[in-house]
N, C-alpha and C. Protein backbone atom coordinates (compact mmCIF):
# COMPACT_ATOMS: atom_id res chain seq x y z
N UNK A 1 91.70 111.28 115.92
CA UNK A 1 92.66 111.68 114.92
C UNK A 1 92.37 110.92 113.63
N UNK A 2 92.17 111.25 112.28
CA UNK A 2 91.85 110.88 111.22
C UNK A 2 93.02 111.12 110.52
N UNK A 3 94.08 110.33 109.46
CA UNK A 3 94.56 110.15 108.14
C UNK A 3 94.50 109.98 107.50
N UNK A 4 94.35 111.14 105.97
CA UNK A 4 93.48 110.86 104.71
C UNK A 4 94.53 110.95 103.91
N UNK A 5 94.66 109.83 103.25
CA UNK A 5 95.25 109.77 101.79
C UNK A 5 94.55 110.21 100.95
N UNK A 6 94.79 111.14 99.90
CA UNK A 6 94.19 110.39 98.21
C UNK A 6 94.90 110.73 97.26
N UNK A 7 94.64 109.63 97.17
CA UNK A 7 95.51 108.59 95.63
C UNK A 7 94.57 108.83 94.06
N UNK A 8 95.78 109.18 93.88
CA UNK A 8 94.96 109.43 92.15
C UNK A 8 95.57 108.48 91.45
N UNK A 9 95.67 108.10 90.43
CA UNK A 9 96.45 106.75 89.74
C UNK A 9 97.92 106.73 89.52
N UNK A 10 98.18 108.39 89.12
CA UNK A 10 99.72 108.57 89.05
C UNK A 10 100.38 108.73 90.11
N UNK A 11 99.87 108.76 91.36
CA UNK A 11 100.78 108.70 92.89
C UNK A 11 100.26 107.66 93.49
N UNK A 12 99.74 106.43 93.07
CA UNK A 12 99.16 105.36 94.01
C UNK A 12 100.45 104.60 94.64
N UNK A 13 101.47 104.35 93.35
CA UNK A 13 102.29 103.21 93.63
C UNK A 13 103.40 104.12 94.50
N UNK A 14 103.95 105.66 94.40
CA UNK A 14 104.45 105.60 94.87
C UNK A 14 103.89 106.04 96.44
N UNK A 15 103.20 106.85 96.30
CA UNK A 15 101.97 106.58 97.60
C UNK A 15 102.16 105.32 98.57
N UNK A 16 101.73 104.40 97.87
CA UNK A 16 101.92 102.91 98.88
C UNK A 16 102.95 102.26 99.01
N UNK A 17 104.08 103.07 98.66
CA UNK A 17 105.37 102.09 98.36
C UNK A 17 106.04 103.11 99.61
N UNK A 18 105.62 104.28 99.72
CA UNK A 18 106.29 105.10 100.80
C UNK A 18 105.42 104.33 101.84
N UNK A 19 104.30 104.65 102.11
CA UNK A 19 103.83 103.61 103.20
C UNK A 19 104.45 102.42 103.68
N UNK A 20 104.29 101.67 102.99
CA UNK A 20 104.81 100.06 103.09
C UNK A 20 106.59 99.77 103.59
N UNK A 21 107.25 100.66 103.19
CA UNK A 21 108.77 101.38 103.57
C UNK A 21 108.72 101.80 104.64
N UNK A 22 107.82 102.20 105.45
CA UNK A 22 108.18 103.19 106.48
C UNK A 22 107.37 101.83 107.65
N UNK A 23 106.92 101.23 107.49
CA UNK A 23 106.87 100.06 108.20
C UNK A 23 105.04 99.33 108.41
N UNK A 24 104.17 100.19 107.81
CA UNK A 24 102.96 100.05 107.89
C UNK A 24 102.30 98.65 107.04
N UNK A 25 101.43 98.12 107.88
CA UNK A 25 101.68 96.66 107.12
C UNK A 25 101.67 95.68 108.18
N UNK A 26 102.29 95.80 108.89
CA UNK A 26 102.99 94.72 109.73
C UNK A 26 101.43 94.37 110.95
N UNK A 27 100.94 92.49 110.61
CA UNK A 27 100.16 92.54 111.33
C UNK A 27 99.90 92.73 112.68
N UNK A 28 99.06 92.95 113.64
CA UNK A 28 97.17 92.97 112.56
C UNK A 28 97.26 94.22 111.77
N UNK A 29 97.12 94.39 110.57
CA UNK A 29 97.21 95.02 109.94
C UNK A 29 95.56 95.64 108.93
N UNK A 30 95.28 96.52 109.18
CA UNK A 30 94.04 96.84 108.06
C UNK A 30 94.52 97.51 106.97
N UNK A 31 94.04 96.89 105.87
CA UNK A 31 94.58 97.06 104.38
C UNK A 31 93.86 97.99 103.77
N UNK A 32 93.97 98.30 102.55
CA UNK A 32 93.49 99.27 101.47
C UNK A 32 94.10 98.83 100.35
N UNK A 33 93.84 98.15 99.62
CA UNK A 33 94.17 97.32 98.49
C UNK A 33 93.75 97.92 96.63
N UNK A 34 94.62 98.17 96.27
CA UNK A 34 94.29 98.36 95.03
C UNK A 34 95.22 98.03 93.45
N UNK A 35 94.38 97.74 92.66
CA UNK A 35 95.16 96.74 91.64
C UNK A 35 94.23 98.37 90.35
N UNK A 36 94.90 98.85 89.68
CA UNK A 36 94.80 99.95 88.96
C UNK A 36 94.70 99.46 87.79
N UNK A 37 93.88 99.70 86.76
CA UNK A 37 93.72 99.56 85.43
C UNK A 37 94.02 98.36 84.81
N UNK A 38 93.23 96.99 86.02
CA UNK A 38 93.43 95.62 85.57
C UNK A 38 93.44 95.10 84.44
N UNK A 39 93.15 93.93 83.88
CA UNK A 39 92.67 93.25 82.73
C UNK A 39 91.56 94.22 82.04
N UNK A 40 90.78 94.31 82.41
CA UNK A 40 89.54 94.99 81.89
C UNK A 40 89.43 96.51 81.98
N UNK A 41 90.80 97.17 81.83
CA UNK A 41 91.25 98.49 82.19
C UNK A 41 90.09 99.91 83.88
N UNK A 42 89.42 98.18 84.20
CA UNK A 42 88.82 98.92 85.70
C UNK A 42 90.29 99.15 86.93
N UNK A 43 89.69 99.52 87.53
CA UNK A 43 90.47 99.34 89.18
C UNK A 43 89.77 98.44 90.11
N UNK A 44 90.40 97.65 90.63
CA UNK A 44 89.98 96.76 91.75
C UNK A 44 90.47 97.37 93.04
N UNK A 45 89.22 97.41 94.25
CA UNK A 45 90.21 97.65 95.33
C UNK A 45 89.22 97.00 96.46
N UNK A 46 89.91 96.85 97.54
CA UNK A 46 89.13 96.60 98.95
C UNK A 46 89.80 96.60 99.91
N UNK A 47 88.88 96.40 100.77
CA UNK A 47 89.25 96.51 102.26
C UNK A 47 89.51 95.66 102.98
N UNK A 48 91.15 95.07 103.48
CA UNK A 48 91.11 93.34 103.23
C UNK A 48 91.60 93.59 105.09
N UNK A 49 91.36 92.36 105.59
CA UNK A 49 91.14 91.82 106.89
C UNK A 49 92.14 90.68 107.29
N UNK A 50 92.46 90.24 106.22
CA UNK A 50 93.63 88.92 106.06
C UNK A 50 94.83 89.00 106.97
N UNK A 51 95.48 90.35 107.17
CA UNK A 51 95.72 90.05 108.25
C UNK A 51 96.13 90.30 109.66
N UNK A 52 94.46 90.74 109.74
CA UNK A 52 94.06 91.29 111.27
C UNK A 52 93.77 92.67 110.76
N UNK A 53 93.31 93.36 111.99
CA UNK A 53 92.54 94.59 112.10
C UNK A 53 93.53 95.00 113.34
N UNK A 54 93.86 96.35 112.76
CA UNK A 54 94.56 97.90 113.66
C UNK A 54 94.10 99.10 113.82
N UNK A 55 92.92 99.28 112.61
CA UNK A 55 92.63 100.72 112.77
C UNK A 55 91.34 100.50 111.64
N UNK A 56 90.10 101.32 112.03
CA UNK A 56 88.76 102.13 111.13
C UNK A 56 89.86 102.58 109.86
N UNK A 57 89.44 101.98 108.62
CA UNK A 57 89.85 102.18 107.03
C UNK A 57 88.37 102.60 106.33
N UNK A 58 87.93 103.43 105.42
CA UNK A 58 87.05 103.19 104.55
C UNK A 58 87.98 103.80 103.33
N UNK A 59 87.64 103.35 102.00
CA UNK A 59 88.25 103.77 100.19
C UNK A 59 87.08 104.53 100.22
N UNK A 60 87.03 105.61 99.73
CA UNK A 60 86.15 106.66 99.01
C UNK A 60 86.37 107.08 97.20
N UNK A 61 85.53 106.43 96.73
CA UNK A 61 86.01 106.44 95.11
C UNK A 61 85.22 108.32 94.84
N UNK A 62 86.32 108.64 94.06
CA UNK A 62 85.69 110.57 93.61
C UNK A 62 84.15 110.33 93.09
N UNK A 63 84.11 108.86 92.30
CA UNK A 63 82.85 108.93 91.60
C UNK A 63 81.62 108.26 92.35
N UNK A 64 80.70 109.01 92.87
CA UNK A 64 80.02 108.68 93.79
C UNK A 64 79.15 107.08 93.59
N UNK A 65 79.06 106.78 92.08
CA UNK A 65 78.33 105.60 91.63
C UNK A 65 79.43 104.23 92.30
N UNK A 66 80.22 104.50 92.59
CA UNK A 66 81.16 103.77 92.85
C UNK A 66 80.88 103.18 94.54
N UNK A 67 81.04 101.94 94.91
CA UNK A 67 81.06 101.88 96.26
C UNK A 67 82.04 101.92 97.15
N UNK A 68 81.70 102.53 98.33
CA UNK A 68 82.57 103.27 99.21
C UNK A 68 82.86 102.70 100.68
N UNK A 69 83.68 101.31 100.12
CA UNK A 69 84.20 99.76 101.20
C UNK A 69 84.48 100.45 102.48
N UNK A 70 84.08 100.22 103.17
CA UNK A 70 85.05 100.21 105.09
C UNK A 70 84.88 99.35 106.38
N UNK A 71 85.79 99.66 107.34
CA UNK A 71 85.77 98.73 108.08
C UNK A 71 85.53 99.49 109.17
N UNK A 72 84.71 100.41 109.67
CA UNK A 72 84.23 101.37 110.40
C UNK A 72 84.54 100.86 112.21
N UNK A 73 84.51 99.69 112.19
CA UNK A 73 84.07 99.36 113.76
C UNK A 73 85.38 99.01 114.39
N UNK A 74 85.65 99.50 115.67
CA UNK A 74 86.57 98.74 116.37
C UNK A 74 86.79 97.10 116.73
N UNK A 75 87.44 96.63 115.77
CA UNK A 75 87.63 94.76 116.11
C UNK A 75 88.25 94.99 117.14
N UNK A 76 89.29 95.37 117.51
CA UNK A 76 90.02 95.37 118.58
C UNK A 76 89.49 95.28 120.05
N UNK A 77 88.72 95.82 120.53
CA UNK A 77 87.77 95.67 121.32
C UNK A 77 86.73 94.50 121.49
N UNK A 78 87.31 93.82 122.09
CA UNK A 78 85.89 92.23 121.51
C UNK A 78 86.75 91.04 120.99
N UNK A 79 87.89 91.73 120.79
CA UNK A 79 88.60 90.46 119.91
C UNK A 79 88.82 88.87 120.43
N UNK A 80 88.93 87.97 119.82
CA UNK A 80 88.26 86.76 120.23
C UNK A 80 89.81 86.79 120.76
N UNK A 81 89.78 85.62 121.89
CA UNK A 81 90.92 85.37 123.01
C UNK A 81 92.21 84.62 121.63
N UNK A 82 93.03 84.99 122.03
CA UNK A 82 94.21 84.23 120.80
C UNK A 82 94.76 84.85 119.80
N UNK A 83 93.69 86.09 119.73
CA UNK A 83 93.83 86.96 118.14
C UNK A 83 94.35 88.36 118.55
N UNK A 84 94.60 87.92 119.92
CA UNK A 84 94.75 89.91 120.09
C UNK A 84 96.39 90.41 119.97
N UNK A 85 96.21 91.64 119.43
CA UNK A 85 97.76 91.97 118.53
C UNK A 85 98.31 92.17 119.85
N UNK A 86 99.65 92.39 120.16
CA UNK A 86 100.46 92.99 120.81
C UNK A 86 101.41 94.32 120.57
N UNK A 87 101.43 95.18 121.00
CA UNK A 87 102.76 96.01 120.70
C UNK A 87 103.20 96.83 121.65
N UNK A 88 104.02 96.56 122.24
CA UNK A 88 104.72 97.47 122.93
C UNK A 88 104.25 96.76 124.98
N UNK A 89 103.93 95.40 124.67
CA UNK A 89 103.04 95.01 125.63
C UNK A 89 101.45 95.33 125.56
N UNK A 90 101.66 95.88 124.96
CA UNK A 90 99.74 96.15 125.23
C UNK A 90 98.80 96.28 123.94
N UNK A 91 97.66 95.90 124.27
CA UNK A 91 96.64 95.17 122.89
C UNK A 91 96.74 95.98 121.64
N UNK A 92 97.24 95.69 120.57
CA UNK A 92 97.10 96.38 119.83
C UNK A 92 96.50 95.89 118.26
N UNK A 93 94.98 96.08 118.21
CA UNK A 93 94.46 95.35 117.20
C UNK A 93 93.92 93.61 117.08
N UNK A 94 93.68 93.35 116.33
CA UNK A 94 93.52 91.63 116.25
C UNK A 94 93.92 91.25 115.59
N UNK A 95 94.56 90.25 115.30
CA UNK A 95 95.24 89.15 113.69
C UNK A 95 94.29 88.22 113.90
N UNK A 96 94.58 88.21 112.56
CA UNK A 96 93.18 86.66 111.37
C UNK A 96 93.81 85.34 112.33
N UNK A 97 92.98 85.21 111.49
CA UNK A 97 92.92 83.26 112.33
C UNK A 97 94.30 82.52 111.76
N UNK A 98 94.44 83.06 110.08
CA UNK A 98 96.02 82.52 109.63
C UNK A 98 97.11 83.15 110.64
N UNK A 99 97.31 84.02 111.04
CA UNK A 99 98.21 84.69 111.56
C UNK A 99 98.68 84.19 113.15
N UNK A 100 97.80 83.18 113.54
CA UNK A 100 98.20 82.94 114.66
C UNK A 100 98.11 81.20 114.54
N UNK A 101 98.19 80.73 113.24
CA UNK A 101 97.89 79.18 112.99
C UNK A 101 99.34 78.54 113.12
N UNK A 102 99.11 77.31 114.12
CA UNK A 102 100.43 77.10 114.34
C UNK A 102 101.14 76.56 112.58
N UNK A 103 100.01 75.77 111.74
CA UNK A 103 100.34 74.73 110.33
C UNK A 103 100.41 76.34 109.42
N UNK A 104 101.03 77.40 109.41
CA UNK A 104 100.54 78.41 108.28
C UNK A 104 100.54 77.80 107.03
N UNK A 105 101.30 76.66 106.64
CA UNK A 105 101.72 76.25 105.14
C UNK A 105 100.70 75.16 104.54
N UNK A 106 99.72 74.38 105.86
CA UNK A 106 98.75 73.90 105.13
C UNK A 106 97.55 73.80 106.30
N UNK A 107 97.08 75.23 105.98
CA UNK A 107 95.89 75.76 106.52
C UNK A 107 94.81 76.23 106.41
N UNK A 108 93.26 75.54 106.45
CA UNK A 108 92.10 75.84 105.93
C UNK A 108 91.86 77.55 106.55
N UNK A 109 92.71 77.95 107.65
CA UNK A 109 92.47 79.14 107.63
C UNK A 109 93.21 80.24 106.92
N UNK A 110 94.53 80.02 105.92
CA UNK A 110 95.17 80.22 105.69
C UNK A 110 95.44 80.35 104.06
N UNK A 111 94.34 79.59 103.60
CA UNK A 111 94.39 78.22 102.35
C UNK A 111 95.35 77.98 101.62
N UNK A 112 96.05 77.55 102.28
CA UNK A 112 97.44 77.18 102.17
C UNK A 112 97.63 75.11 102.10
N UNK A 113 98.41 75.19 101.72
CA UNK A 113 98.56 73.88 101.21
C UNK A 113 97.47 72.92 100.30
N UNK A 114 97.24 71.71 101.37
CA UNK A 114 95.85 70.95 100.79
C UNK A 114 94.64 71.79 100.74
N UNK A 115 94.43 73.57 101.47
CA UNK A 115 93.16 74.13 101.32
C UNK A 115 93.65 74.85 100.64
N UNK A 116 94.58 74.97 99.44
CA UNK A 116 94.47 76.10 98.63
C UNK A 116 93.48 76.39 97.46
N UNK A 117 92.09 75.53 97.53
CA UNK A 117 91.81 76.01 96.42
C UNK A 117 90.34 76.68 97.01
N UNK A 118 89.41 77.76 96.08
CA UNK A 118 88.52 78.00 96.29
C UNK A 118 87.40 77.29 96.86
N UNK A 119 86.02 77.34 97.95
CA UNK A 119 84.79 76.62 98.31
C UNK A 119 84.42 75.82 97.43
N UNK A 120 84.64 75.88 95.95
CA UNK A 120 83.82 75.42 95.26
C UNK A 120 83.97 73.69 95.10
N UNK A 121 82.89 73.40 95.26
CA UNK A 121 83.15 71.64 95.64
C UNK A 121 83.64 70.91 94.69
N UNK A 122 84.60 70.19 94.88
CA UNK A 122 85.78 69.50 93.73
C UNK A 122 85.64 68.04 94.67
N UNK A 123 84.49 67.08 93.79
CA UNK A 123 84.76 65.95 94.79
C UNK A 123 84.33 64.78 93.76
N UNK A 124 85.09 63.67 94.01
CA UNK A 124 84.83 62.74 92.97
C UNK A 124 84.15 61.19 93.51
N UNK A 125 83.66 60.30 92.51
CA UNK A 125 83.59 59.19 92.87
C UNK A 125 84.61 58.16 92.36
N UNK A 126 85.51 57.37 93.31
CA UNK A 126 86.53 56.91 93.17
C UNK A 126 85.91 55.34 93.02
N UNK A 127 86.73 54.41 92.12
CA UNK A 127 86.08 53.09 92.48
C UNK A 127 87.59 52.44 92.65
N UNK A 128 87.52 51.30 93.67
CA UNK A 128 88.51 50.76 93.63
C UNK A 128 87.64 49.30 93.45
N UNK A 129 88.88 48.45 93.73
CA UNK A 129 88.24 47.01 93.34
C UNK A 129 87.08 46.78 94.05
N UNK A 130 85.70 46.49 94.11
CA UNK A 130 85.09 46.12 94.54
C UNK A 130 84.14 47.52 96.00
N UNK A 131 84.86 47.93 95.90
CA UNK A 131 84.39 49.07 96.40
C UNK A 131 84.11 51.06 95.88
N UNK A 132 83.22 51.50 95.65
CA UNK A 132 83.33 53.14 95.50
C UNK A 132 83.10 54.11 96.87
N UNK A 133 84.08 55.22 96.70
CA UNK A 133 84.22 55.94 97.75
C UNK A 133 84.06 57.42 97.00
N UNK A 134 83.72 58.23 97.74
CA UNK A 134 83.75 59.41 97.27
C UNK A 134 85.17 60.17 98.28
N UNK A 135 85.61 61.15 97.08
CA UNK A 135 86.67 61.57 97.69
C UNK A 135 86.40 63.27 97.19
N UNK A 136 86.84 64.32 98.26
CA UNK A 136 86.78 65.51 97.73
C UNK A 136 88.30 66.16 98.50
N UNK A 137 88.37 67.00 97.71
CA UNK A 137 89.64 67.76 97.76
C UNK A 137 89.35 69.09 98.90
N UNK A 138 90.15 68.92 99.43
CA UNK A 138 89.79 69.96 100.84
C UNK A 138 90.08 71.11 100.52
N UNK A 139 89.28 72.16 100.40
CA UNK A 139 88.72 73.76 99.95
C UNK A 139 89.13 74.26 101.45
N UNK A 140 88.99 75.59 101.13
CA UNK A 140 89.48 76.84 101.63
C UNK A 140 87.94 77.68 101.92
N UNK A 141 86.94 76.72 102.32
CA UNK A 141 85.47 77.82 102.42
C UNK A 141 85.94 78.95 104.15
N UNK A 142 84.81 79.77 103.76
CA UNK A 142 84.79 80.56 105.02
C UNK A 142 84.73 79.71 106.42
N UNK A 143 83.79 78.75 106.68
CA UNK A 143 83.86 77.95 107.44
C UNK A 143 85.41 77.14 108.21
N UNK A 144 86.05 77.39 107.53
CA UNK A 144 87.38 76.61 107.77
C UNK A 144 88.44 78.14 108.38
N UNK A 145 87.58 79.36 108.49
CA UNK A 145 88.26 80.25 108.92
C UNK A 145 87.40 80.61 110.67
N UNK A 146 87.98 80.33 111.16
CA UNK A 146 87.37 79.85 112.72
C UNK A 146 86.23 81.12 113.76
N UNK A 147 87.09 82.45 113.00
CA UNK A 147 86.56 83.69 113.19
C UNK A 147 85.97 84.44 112.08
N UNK A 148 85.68 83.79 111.51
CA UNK A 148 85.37 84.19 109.89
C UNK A 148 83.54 85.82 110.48
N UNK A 149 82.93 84.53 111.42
CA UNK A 149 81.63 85.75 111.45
C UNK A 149 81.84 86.50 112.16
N UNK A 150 83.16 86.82 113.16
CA UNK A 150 83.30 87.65 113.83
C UNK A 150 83.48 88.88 112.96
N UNK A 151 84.95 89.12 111.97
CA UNK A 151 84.87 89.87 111.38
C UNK A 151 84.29 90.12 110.25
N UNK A 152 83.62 89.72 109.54
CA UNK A 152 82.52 89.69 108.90
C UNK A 152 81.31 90.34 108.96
N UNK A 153 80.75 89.91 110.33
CA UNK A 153 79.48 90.52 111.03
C UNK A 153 79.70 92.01 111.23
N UNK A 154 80.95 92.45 111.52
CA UNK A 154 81.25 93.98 112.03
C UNK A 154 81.73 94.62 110.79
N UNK A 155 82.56 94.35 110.01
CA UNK A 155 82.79 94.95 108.83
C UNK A 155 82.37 94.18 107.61
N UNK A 156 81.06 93.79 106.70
CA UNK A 156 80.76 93.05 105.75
C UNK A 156 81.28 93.34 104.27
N UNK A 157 81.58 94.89 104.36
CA UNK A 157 82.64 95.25 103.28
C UNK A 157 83.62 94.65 103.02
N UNK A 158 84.61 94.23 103.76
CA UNK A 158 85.73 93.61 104.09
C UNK A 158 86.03 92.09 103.47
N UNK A 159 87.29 92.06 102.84
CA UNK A 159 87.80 91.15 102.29
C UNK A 159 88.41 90.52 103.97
N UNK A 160 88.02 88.84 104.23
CA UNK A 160 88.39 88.43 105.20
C UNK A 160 89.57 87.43 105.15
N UNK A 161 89.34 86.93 104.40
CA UNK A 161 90.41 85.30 103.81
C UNK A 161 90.69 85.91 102.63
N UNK A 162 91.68 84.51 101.85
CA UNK A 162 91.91 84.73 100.87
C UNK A 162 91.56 84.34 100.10
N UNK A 163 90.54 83.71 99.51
CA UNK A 163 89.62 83.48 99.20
C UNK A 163 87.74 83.88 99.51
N UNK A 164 87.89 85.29 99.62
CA UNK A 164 86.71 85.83 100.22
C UNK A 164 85.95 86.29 98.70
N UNK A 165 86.13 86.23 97.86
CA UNK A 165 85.66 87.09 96.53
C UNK A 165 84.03 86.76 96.40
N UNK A 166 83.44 85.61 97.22
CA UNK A 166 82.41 85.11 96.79
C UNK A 166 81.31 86.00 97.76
N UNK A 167 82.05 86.59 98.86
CA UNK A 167 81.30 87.54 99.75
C UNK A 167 80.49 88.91 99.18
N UNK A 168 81.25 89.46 98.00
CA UNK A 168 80.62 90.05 97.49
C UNK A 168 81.37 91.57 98.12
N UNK A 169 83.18 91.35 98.85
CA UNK A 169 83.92 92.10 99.24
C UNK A 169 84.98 92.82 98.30
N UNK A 170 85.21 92.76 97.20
CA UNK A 170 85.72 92.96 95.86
C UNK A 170 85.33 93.95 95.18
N UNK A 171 85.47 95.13 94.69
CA UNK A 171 85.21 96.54 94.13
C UNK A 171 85.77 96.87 92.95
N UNK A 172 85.18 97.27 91.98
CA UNK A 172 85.39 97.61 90.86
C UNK A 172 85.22 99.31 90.41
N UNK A 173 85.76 100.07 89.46
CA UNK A 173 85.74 101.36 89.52
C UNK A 173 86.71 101.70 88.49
N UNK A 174 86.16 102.79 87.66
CA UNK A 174 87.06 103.52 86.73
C UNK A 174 86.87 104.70 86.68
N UNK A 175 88.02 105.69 86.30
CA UNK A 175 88.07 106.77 86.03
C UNK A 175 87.80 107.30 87.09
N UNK A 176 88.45 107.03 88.27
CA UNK A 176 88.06 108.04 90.10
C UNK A 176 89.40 108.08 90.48
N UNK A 177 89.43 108.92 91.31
CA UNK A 177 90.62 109.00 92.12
C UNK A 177 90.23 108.76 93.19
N UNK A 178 90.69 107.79 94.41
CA UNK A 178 90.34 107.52 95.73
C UNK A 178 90.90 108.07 97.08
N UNK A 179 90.38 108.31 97.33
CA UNK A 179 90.40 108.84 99.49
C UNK A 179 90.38 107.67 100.44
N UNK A 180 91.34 107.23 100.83
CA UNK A 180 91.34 106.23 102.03
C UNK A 180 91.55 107.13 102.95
N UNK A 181 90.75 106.77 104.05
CA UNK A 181 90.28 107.62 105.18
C UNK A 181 90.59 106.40 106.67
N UNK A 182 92.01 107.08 107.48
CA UNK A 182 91.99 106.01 108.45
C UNK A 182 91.93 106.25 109.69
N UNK A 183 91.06 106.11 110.76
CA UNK A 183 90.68 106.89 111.87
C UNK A 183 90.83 106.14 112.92
């Protein structure tokens, strides 16, 4: 069974606002993300993983130059022991590594708290009396997300954390109308 949206710019919001109302969302959840006529009057969109996988998503932009993000493979099947969704008693999907972290508020899988800031290395040399230490500020890299190559490896399109932008999971696009396709 396949469900195809498409969203043109003037029915996106209310498009996803009927979705999101009617209860869809709720993790493990597979996303379709889109931010319409940003800063730079593009569209941003992707295919985010953050939190957990329920169902095959791909975005289909009208304009074929455009790339066409998805998450094609069943996670659910394979899912690492800890992550597997529930509903109704029985497996339904996988949730992210934040989603099942007991610390959610200061979590390198989560990057939440002391890991809220991007991989990028923020580390200093401290001197105190008579001694120097180096000190760095604890980042939010992929590494600190425990299942990070699981879903990754199967869907590489896919926004995984929140801080994933450096993956190269992030989409840009103007002047298309899009087809999310969920199977």
């Amino acid at each position: 069974m396949y469900l195809v949206w498409i969203l043109r710019t003037h029915l996106i919001f209310t498009s996803l606002l009927t979705v999101i109302e009617t209860g869809t969302g709720v993790p493990p959840a597979t996303l379709a993300e889109f931010t319409l006529g940003g800063t730079s009057g593009k569209d941003n969109y992707d295919v985010s993983l953050v939190d957990g996988f329920n169902v095959p998503i791909q975005i289909t932009p009208s304009v074929r130059s455009c790339h066409a993000p998805s998450c094609n493979a069943d996670l659910g099947t394979g899912c690492p022991a800890g992550l597997e969704g529930h509903g109704g008693g029985s497996p339904a999907g996988c949730l992210s590594d934040c989603r099942v972290d007991p610390k959610p508020l200061n979590s390198p899988s989560c990057c939440s708290g002391q890991f809220k800031t991007p991989a990028t290395a923020r580390c200093f040399l401290l001197s105190k009396e008579h001694e120097k230490t180096d000190y760095c500020i604890p980042q939010c890299p992929p590494s600190g997300v425990p299942h990070y190559d699981y879903f990754k490896s199967k869907c590489p399109d896919s926004y995984v954390y929140a801080f994933d932008e450096s993956s190269g999971s992030l989409w840009t696009c103007s002047n298309t109308d899009y087809t999310v396709t969920v199977s």
